[in-house]
Protein backbone atom coordinates (compact mmCIF):
# COMPACT_ATOMS: atom_id res chain seq x y z
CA UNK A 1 -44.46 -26.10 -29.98
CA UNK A 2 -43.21 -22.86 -28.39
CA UNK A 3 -41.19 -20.40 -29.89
CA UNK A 4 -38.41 -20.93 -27.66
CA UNK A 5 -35.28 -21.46 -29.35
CA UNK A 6 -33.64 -23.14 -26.67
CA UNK A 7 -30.76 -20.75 -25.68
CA UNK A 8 -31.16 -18.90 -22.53
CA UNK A 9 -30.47 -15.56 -22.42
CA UNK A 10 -26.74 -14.49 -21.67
CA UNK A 11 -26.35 -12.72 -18.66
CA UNK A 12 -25.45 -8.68 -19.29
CA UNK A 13 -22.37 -6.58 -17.06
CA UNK A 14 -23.06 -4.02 -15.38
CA UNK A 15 -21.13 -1.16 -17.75
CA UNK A 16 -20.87 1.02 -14.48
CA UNK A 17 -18.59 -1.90 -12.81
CA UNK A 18 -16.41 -2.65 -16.31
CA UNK A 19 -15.37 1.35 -16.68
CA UNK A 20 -15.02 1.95 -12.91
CA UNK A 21 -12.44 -1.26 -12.92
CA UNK A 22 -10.82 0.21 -16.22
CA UNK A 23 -10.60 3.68 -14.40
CA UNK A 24 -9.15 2.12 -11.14
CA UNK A 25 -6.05 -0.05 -13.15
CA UNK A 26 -5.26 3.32 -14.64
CA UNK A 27 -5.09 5.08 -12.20
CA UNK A 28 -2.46 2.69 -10.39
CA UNK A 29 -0.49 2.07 -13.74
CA UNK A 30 -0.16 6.00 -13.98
CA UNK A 31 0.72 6.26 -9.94
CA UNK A 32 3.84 3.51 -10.70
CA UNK A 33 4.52 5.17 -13.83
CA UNK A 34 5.02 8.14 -12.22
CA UNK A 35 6.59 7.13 -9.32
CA UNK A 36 9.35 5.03 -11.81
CA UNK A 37 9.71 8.41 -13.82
CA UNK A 38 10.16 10.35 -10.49
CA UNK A 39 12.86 7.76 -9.05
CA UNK A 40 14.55 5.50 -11.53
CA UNK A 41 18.35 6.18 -12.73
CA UNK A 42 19.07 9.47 -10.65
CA UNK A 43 22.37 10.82 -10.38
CA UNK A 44 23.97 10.92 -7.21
CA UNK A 45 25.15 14.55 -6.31
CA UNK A 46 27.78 15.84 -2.94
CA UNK A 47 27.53 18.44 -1.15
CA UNK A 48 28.12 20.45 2.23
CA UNK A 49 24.73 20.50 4.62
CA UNK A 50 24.12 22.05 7.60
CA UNK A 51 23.19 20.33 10.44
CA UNK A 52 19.73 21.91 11.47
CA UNK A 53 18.28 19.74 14.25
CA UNK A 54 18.65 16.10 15.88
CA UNK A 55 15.66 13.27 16.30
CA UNK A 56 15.95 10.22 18.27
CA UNK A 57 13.41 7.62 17.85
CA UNK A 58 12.66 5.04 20.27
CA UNK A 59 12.71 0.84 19.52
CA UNK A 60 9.04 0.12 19.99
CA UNK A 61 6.60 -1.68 18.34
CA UNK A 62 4.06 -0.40 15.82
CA UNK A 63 1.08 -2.36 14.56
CA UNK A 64 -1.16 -3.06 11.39
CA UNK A 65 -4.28 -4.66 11.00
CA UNK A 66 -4.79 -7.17 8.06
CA UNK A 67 -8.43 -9.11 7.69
CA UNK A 68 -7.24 -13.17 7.53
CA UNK A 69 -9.80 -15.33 6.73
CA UNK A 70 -12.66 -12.94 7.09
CA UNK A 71 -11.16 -11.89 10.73
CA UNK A 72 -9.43 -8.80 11.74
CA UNK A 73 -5.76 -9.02 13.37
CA UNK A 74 -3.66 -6.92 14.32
CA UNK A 75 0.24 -7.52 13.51
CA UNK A 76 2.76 -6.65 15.27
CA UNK A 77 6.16 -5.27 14.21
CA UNK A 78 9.37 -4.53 15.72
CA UNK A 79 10.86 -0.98 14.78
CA UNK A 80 14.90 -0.65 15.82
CA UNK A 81 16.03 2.79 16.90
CA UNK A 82 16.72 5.41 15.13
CA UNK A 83 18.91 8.70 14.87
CA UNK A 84 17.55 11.35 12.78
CA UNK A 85 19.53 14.28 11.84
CA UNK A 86 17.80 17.62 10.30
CA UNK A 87 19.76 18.60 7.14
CA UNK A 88 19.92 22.02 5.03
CA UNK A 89 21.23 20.97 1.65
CA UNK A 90 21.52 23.76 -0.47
CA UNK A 91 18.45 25.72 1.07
CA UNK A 92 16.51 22.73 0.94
CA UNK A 93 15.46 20.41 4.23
CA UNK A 94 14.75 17.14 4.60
CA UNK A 95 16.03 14.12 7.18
CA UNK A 96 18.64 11.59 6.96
CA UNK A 97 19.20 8.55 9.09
CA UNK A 98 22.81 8.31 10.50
CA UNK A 99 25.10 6.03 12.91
CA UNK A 100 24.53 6.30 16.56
CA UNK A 101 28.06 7.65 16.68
CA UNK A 102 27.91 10.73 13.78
CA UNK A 103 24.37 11.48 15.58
CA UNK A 104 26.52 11.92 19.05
CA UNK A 105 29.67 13.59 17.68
CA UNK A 106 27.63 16.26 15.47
CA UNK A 107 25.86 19.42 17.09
CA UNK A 108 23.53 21.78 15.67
CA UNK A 109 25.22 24.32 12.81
CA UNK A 110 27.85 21.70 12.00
CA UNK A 111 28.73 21.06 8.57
CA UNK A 112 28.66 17.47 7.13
CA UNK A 113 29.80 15.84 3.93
CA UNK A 114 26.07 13.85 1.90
CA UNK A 115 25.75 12.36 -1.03
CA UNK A 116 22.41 12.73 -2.22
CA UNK A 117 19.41 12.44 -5.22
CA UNK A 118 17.15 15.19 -6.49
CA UNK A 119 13.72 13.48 -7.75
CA UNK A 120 13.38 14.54 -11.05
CA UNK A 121 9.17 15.16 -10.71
CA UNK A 122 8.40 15.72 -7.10
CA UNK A 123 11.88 17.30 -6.24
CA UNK A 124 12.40 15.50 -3.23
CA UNK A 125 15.59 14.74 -2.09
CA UNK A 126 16.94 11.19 -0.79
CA UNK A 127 20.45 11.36 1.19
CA UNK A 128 22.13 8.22 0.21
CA UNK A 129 25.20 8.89 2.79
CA UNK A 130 26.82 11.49 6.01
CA UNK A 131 30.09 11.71 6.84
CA UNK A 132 31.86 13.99 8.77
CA UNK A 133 34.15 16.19 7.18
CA UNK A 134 36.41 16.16 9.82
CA UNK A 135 36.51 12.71 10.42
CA UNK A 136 39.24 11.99 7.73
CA UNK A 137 40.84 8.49 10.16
């Protein structure tokens, strides 16, 4: 009789794989934690900003590539168009997407009524609304 016992041996991880896994979901639960802390519940502030430039974006099409079914594809996807204007809020820039119509009544140097939010982390700011001052119909 041999002095097998019957039982084959279990199988043994690779402790490199587990801890690189464990370091990987941390690292995205921190990045969503952080980006929840940075974002969630902010106050909404007004203020005056001064128009400092104008963008116009094109409707076009932009594409992304996604692997189906072991094959690469590339996806299409519409994009509208789009008027950008420059604002200085408080010495602080950043863009805000407006109506066709504000983007074409509004020059450089005007003044415009936002609503806005202040990231609590990163600082960034987030205009929620534009309206023209003068515009009081």
């Amino acid at each position: 009789m041999s002095a097998w016992s019957g039982r084959e041996p279990q199988p043994q991880g690779n402790p490199f794989m587990v801890i690189f896994g464990a370091v990987i979901l941390a690292a995205v639960a921190l990045y969503f934690g952080f980006m929840a802390a940075d974002g969630m519940g902010l106050a909404s502030r007004q203020a005056t900003a001064r128009v400092t430039g104008k963008e116009y974006r094109d409707p076009g099409t932009t594409y992304t590539t996604q692997v189906i079914g072991g094959k690469t594809h590339s996806i299409p996807r519409a994009t509208s168009e789009m008027y950008l204007l420059g604002l200085d809020i408080d010495g602080r820039e950043t863009q805000a997407p407006v109506t066709k119509e504000l983007y074409s009544a509004v020059r450089t140097g005007d003044r415009l009524a936002v609503r806005y939010q202040q990231r609590r982390l990163t600082g960034g700011l987030q205009v929620l609304d534009v309206t023209d001052p003068r515009d009081s119909r």
